[in-house]
Protein backbone atom coordinates (compact mmCIF):
# COMPACT_ATOMS: atom_id res chain seq x y z
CA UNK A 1 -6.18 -178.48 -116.29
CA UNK A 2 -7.73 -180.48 -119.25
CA UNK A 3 -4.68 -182.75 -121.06
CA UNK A 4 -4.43 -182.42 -124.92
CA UNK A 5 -7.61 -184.33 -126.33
CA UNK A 6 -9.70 -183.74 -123.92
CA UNK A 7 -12.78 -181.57 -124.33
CA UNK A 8 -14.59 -179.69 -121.54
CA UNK A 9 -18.10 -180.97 -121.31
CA UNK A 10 -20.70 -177.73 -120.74
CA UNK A 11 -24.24 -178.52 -119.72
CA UNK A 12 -27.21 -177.78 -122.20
CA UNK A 13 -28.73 -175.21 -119.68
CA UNK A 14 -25.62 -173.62 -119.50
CA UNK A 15 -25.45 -173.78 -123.26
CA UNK A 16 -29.06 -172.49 -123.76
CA UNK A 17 -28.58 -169.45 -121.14
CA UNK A 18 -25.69 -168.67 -122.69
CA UNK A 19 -27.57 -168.55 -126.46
CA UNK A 20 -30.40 -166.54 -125.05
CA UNK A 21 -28.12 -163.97 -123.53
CA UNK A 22 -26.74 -163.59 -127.26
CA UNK A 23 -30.21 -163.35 -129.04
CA UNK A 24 -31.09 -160.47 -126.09
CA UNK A 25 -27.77 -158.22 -126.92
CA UNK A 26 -28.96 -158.70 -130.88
CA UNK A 27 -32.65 -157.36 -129.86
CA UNK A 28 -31.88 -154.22 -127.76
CA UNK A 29 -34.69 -152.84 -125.45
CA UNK A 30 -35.83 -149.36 -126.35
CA UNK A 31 -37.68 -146.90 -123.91
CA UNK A 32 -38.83 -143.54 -125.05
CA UNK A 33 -40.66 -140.57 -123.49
CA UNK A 34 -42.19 -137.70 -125.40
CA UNK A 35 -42.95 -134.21 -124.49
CA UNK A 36 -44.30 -131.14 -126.26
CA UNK A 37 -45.96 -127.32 -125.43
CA UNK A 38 -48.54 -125.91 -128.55
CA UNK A 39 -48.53 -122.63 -129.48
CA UNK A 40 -50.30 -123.45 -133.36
CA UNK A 41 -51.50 -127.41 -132.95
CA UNK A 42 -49.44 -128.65 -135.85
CA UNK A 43 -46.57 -130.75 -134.42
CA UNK A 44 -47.83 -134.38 -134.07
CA UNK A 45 -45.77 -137.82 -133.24
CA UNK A 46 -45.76 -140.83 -134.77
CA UNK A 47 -44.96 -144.12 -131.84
CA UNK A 48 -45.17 -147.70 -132.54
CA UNK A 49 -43.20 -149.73 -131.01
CA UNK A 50 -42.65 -153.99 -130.83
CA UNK A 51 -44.02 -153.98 -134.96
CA UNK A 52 -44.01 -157.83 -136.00
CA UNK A 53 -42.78 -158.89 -139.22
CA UNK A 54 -42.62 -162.54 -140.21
CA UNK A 55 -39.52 -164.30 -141.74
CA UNK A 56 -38.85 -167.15 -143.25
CA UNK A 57 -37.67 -168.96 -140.07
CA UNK A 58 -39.45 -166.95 -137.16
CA UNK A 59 -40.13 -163.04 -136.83
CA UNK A 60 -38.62 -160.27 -136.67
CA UNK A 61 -39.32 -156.72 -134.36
CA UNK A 62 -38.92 -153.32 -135.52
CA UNK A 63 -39.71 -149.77 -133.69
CA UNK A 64 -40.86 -146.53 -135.56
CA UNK A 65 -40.54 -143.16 -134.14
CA UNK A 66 -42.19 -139.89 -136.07
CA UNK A 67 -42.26 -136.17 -135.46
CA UNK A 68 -44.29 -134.41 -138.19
CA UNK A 69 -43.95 -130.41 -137.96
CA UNK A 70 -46.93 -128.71 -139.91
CA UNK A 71 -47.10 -125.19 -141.39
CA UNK A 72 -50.09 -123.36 -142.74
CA UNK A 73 -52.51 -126.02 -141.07
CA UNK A 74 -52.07 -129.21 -139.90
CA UNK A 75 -53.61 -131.17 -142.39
CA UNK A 76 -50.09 -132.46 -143.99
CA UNK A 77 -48.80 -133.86 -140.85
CA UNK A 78 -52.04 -135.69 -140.00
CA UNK A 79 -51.97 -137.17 -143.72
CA UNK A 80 -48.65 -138.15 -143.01
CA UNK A 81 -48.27 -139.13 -139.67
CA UNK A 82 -51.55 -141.83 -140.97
CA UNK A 83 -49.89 -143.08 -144.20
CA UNK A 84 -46.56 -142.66 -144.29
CA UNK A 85 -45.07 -145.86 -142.50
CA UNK A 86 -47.49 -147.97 -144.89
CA UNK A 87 -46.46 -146.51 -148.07
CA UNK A 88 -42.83 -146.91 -146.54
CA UNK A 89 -43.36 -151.16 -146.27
CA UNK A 90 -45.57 -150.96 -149.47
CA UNK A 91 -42.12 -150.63 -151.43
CA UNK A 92 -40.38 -153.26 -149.32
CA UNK A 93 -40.30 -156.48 -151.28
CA UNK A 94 -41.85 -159.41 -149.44
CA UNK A 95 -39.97 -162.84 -148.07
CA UNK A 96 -36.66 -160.42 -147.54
CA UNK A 97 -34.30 -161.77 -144.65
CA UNK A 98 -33.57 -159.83 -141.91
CA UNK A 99 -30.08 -157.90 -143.11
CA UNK A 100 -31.52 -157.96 -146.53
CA UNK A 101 -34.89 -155.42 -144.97
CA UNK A 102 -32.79 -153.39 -143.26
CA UNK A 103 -30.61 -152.83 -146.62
CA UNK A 104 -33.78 -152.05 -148.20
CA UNK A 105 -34.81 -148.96 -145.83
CA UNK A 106 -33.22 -146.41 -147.73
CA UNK A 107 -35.03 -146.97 -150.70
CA UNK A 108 -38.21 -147.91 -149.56
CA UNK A 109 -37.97 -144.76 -147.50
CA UNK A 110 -37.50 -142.33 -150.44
CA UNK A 111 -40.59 -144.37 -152.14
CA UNK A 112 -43.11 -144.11 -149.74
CA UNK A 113 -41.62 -140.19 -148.92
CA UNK A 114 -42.72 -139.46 -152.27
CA UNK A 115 -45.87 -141.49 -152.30
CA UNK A 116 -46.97 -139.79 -149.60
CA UNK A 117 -46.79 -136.29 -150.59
CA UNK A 118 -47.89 -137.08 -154.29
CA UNK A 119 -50.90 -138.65 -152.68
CA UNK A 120 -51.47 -135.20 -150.21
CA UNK A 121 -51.08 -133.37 -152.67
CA UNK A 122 -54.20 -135.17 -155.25
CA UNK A 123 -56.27 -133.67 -152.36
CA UNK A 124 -55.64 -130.34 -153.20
CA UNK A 125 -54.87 -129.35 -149.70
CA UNK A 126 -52.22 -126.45 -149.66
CA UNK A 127 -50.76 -127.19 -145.96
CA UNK A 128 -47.51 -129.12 -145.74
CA UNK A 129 -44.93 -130.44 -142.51
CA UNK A 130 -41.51 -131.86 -141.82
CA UNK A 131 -40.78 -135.37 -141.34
CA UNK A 132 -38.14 -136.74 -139.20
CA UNK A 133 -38.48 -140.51 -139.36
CA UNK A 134 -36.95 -143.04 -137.77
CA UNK A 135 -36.78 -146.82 -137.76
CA UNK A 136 -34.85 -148.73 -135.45
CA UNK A 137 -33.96 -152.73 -135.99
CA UNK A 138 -32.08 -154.39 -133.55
CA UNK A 139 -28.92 -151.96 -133.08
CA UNK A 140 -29.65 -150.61 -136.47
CA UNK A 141 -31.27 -146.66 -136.68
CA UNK A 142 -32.15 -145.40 -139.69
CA UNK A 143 -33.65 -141.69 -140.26
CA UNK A 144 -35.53 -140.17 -143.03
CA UNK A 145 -35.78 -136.51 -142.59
CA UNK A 146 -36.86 -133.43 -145.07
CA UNK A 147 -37.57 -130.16 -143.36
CA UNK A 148 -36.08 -128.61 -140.42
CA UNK A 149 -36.70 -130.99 -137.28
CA UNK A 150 -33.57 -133.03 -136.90
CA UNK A 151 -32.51 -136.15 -134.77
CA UNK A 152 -29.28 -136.52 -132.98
CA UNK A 153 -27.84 -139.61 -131.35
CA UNK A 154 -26.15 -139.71 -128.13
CA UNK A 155 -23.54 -142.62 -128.19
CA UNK A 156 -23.80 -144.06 -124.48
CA UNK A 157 -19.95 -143.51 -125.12
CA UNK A 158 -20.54 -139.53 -124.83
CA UNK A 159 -19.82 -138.86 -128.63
CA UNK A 160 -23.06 -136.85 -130.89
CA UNK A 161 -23.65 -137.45 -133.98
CA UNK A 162 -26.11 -135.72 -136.36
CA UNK A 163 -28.90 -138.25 -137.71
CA UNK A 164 -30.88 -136.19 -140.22
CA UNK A 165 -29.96 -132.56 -142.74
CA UNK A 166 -31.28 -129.37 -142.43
CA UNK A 167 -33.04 -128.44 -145.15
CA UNK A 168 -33.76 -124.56 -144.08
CA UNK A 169 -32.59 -122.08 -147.52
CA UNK A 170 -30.14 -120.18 -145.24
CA UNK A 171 -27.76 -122.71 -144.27
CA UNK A 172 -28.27 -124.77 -147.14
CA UNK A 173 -26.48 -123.61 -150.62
CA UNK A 174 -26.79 -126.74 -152.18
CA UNK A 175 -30.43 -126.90 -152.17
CA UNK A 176 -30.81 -122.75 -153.17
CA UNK A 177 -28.92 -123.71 -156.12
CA UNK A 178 -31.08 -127.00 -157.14
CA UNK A 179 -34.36 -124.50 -156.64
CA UNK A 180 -32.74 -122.05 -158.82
CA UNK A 181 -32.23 -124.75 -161.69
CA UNK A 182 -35.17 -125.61 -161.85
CA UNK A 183 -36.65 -122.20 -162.32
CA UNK A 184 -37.40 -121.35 -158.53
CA UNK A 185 -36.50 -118.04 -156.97
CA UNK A 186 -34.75 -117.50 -153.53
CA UNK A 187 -34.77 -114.05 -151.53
CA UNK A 188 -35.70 -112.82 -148.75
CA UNK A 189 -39.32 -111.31 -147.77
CA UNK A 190 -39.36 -107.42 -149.72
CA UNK A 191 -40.46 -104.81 -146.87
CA UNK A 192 -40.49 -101.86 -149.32
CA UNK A 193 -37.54 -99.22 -150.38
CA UNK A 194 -35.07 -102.10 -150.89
CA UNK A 195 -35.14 -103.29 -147.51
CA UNK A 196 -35.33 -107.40 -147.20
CA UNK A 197 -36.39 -109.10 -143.98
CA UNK A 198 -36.73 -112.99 -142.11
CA UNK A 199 -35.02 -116.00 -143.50
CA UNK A 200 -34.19 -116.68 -147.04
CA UNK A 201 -37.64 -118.36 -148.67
CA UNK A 202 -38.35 -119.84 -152.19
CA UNK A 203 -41.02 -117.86 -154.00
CA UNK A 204 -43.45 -118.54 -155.42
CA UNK A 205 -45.09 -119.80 -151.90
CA UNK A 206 -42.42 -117.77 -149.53
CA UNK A 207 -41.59 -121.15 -147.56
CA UNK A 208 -38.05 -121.18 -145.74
CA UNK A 209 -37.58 -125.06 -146.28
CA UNK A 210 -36.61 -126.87 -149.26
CA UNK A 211 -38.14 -130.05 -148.44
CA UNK A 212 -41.14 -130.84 -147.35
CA UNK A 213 -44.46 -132.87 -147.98
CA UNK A 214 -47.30 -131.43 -149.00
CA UNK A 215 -47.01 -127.28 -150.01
CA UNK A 216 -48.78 -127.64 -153.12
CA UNK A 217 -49.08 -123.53 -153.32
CA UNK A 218 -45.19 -123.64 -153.76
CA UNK A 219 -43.09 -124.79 -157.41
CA UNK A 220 -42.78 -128.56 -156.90
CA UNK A 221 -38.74 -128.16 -156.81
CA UNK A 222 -39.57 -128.38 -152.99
CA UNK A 223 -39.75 -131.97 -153.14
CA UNK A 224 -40.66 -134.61 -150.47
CA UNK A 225 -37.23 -136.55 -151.12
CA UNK A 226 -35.68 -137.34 -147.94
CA UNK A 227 -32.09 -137.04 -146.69
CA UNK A 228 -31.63 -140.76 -145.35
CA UNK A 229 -29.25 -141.76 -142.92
CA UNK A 230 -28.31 -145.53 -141.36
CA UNK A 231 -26.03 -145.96 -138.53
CA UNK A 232 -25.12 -149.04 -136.72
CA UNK A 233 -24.96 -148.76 -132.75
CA UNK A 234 -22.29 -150.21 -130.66
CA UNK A 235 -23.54 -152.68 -128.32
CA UNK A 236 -23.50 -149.96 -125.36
CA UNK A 237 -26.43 -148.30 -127.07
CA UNK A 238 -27.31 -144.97 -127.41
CA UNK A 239 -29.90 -142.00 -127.05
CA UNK A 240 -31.73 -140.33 -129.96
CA UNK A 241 -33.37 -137.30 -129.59
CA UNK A 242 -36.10 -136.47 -132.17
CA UNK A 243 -37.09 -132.85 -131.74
CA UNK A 244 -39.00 -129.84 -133.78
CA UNK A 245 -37.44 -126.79 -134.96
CA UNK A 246 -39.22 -125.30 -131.85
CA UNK A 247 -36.47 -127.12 -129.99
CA UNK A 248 -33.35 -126.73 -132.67
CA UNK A 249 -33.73 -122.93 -132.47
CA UNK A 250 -33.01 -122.77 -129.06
CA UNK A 251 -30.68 -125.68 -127.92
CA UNK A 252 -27.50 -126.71 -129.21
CA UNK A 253 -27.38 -130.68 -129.79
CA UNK A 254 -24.80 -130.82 -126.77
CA UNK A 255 -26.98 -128.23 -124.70
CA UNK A 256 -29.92 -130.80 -125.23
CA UNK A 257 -28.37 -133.91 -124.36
CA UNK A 258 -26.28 -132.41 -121.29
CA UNK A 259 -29.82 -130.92 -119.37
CA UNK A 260 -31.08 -134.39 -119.10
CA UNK A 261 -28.19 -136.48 -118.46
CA UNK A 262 -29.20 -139.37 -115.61
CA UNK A 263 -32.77 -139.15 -116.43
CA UNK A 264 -35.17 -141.34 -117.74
CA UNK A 265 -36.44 -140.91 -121.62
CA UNK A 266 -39.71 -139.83 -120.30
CA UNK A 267 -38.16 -137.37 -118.16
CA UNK A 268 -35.99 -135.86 -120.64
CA UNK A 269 -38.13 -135.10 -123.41
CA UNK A 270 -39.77 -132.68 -120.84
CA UNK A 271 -36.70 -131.45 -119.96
CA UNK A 272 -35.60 -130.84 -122.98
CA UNK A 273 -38.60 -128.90 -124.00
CA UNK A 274 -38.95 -126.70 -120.76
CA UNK A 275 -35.14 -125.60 -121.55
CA UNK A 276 -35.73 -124.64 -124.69
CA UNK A 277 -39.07 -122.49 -124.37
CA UNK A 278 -37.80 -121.29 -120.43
CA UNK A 279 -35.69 -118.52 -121.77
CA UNK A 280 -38.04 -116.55 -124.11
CA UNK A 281 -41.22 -118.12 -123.93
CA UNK A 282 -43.24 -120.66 -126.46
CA UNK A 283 -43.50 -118.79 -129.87
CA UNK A 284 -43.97 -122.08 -131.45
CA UNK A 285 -44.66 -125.41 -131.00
CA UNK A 286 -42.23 -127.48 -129.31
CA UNK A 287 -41.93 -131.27 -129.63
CA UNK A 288 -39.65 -133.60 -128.78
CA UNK A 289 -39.06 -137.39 -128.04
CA UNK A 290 -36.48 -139.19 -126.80
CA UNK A 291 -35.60 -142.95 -127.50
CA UNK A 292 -33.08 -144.83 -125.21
CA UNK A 293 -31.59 -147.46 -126.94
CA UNK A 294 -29.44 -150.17 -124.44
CA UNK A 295 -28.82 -153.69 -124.08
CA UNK A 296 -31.54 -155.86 -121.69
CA UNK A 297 -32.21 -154.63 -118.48
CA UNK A 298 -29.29 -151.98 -118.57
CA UNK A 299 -30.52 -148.62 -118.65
CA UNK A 300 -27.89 -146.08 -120.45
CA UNK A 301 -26.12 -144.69 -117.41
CA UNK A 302 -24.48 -140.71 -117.62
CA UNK A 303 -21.74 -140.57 -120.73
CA UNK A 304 -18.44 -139.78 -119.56
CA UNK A 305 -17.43 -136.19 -119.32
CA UNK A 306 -16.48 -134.88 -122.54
CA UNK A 307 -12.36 -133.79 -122.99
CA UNK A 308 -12.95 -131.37 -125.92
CA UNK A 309 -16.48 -130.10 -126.54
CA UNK A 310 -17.03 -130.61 -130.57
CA UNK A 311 -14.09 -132.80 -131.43
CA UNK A 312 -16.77 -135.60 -131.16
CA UNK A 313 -19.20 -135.48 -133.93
CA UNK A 314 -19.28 -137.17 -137.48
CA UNK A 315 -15.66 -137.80 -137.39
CA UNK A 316 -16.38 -140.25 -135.71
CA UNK A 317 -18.56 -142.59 -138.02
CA UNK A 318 -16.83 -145.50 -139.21
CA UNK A 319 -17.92 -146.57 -142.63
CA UNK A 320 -19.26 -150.13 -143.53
CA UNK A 321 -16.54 -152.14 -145.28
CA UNK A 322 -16.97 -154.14 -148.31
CA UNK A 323 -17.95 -157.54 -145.84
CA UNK A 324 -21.27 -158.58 -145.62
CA UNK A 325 -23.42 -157.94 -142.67
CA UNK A 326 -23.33 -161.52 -141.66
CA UNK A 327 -19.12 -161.00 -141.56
CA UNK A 328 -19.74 -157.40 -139.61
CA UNK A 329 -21.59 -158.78 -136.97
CA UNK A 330 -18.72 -161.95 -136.39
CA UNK A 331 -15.87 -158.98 -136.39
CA UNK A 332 -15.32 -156.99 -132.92
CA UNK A 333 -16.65 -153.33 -133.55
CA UNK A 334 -14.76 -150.54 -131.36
CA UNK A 335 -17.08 -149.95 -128.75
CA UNK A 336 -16.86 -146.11 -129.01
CA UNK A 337 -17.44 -145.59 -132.65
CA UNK A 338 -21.28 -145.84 -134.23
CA UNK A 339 -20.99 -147.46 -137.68
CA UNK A 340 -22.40 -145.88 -140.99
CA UNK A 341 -23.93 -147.81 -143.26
CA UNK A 342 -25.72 -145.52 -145.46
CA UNK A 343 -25.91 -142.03 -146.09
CA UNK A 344 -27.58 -140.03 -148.83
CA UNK A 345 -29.33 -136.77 -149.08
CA UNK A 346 -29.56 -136.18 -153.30
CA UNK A 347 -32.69 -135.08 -154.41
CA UNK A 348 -32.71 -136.56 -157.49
CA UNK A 349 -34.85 -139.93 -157.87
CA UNK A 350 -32.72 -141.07 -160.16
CA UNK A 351 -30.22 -141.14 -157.66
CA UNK A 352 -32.20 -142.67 -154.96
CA UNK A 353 -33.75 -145.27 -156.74
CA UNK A 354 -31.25 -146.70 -158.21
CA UNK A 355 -31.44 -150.02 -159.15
CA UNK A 356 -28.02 -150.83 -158.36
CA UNK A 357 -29.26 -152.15 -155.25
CA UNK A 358 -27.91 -154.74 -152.46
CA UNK A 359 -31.95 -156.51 -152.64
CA UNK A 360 -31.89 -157.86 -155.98
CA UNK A 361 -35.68 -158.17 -156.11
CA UNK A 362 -35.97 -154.39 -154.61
CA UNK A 363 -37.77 -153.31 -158.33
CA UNK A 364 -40.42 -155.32 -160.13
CA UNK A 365 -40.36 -155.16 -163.86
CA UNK A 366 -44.17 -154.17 -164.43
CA UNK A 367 -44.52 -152.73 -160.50
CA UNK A 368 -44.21 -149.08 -160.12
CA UNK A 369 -41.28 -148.13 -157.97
CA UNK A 370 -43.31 -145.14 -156.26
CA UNK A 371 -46.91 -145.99 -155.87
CA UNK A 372 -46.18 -149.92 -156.33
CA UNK A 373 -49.04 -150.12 -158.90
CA UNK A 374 -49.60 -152.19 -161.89
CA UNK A 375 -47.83 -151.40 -165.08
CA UNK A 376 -49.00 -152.70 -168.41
CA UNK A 377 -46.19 -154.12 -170.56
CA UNK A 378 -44.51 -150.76 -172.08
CA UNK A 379 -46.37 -148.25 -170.27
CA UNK A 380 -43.56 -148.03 -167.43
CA UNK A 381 -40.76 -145.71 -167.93
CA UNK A 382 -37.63 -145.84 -166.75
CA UNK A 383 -36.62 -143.68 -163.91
CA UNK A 384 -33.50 -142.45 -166.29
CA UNK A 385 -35.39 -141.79 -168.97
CA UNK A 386 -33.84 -138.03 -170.56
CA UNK A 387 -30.24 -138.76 -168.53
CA UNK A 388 -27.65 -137.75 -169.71
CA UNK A 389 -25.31 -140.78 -168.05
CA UNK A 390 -24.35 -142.92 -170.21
CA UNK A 391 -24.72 -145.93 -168.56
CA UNK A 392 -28.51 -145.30 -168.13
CA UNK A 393 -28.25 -144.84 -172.01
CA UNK A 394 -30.66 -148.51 -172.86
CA UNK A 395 -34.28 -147.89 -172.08
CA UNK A 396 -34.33 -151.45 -170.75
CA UNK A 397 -32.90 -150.02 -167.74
CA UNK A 398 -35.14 -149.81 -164.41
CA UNK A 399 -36.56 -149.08 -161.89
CA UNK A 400 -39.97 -147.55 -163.99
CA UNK A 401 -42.51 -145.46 -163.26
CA UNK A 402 -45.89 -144.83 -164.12
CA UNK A 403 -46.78 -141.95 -165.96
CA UNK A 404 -48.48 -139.84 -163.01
CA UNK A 405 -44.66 -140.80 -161.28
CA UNK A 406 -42.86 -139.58 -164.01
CA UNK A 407 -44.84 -136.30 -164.39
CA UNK A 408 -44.25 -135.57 -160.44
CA UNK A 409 -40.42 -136.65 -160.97
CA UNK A 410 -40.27 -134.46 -164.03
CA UNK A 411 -42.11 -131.73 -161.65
CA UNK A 412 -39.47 -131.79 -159.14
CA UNK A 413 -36.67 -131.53 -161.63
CA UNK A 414 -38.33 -128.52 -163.13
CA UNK A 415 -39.09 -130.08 -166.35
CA UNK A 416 -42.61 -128.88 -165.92
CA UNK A 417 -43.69 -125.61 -165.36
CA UNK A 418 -45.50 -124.40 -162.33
CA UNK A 419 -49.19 -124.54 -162.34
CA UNK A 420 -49.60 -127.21 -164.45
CA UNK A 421 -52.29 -129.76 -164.25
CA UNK A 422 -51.52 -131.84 -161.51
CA UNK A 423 -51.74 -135.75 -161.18
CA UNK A 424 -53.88 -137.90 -162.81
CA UNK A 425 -54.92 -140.70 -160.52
CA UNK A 426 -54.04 -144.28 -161.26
């Protein structure tokens, strides 16, 4: 026993194990499996895994996951499964630390989101997909989702917790009423003699979603805007599964994860998908991929057995407190409870971009906030210009846009009516 004043010497390999054991828990290892059965060739993934990014003292690893659902072609989801993550770090500000990128996501997400469809659509192509998109960061997952494929996370504690919206008309009143607004109908395919048929669709166009990219045929109120969702993993890890509506209309989020407990990511992506085409057959194409999430060396083992079915979903979430990341990550964190650090699903830019903002530097004064080009000195206008808040009242106020920006934001808010010239390139 050591008297008072006396300190226990500790050698420096003992010292330098014990640092490197801490830097591995910070830097979980992801393994992921994906598995998928075509009936119309217009589901595609995204994968890229160990992506570098250099910081100020050393670099820093990120992983990004994709599923891109296509409908009336496939020519969306290819456009977007090639561009997307680029126009996504195209409205991250450079020389950002590491907590100060990951608080940047969200925004950057929305950005290149919109980017990307505005871009699609200057090509006059009339197909358009989901996107479920996901970007993991140490124990931080962060989705970006419009459409109807959705990601769920299994917390290697058991609990399930929905990652990304729905954005399908029938289960989705908020979004019928922002497409009525702004001059959209909603109703349900006419058969003749009064009789209506299928799933609730916006017409002009007749598509069932009220997000997308791409769908230039439809009124632009069905805008590329992603739902956006960051949670914080315990350090026990997690699965996500990333799936197409292929999947979704056939499994329940607890049917998917219980049919592949015990197995391998690789394994239960196929699992996943032969359980949810086994009972009726493919009718459409079924994708799915599955991402294990765990500390070094320590595959997630079977959750416990669940005591009451359902009582374990976003209850759950704790929020972020006021305390900066650097304070979170020095506090103990519950190992059973995932914690939520952002979560916003408005369609509204003005919302999204707002430039009340953790990254100080997240908007440029003469940078465009979408496409990140070049504004001249006055020709940039601000992203509440016409709002009716009055704190957005001084045209001073940013982020701005250019004007081929501004005519797609005023597109989406039904300030312009459909079938309107289109874009202008910059």
């Amino acid at each position: 026993m050591l008297s008072k004043g006396e300190h226990q010497t500790v050698p420096l390999s003992v010292l330098l194990k014990r640092e490197l054991a801490n830097e591995k828990i910070e830097r979980p290892e992801i393994s992921h499996g994906q598995a998928s059965q075509s009936k119309k060739g217009e589901d595609f993934t995204f994968v890229k895994t160990e992506c570098q990014r250099v910081l100020g003292d050393g670099v820093a690893t990120y992983s990004v996951f994709g599923l891109f659902d296509g409908h009336n072609g496939s020519a969306a989801a290819i456009y977007a499964k090639e561009n997307l993550l680029q126009n996504v770090l195209s409205a991250i500000p450079p020389d950002l630390s590491r907590d100060e990128w990951v608080a940047a996501l969200p925004r950057a997400l929305v950005a290149g989101f919109v980017k990307t469809d505005k871009d699609f659509q200057e090509r006059a192509k009339t197909s358009g997909t989901t996107v479920t998109f996901v970007i993991i960061e140490g124990w931080v997952v962060t989705v970006a989702s419009v459409g109807d494929s959705r990601c769920i996370l299994e917390s290697a504690e058991g609990g399930i917790y929905y990652l990304s919206a729905d954005h399908r008309l029938d289960c989705n009143e908020e979004e019928r009423e922002r497409i009525t607004a702004c001059g959209g109908e909603v109703g349900r395919l006419n058969a003749g003699g009064g009789t209506e048929i299928g799933p609730l669709r916006c017409w002009p166009g007749g598509l069932c979603l009220s997000r997308s990219i791409g769908d230039m045929d439809v009124g632009e109120y069905i805008v590329p805007v992603p739902y956006v969702k960051q949670v914080k993993l315990s350090a026990a890890g997690g699965r996500l599964v990333i799936a197409s509506d292929g999947v979704w209309d056939a499994l329940s989020a607890e049917m998917a994860v219980e049919c592949c407990h015990g197995m391998p990511a690789d394994a239960s992506a196929s699992q996943i998908v032969k359980e949810a085409v086994q009972p009726k057959g493919i009718r459409d194409d079924t994708t799915c991929i599955v991402l294990d999430v765990h500390p070094p060396e320590k595959p997630i083992p079977p959750p416990p057995p669940k005591k009451s079915g359902k009582g374990v979903f976003k209850s759950m979430f704790r929020k972020r407190t006021s305390a900066s990341s650097s304070d979170i990550q020095k506090d103990f964190c519950e190992p059973d409870v995932v914690e939520e650090l952002f979560e916003e699903g408005s369609a509204s830019l003005s919302d999204r971009l707002d430039a009340k903002y953790p990254v100080c530097n997240m908007f440029k004064l003469f940078i465009c906030a979408i496409c990140q080009v070049e504004i001249k000195p006055g020709q940039g206008v601000s992203i509440h210009a016409g709002s009716s808040k009055t704190r957005y009242s001084r045209p001073w106020d940013g982020p701005f846009l250019c004007s081929s920006c501004q005519e797609k934001k005023d597109a989406m808010e039904g300030k312009r009516p459909f079938g309107d010239a289109r874009y202008n390139s910059e």
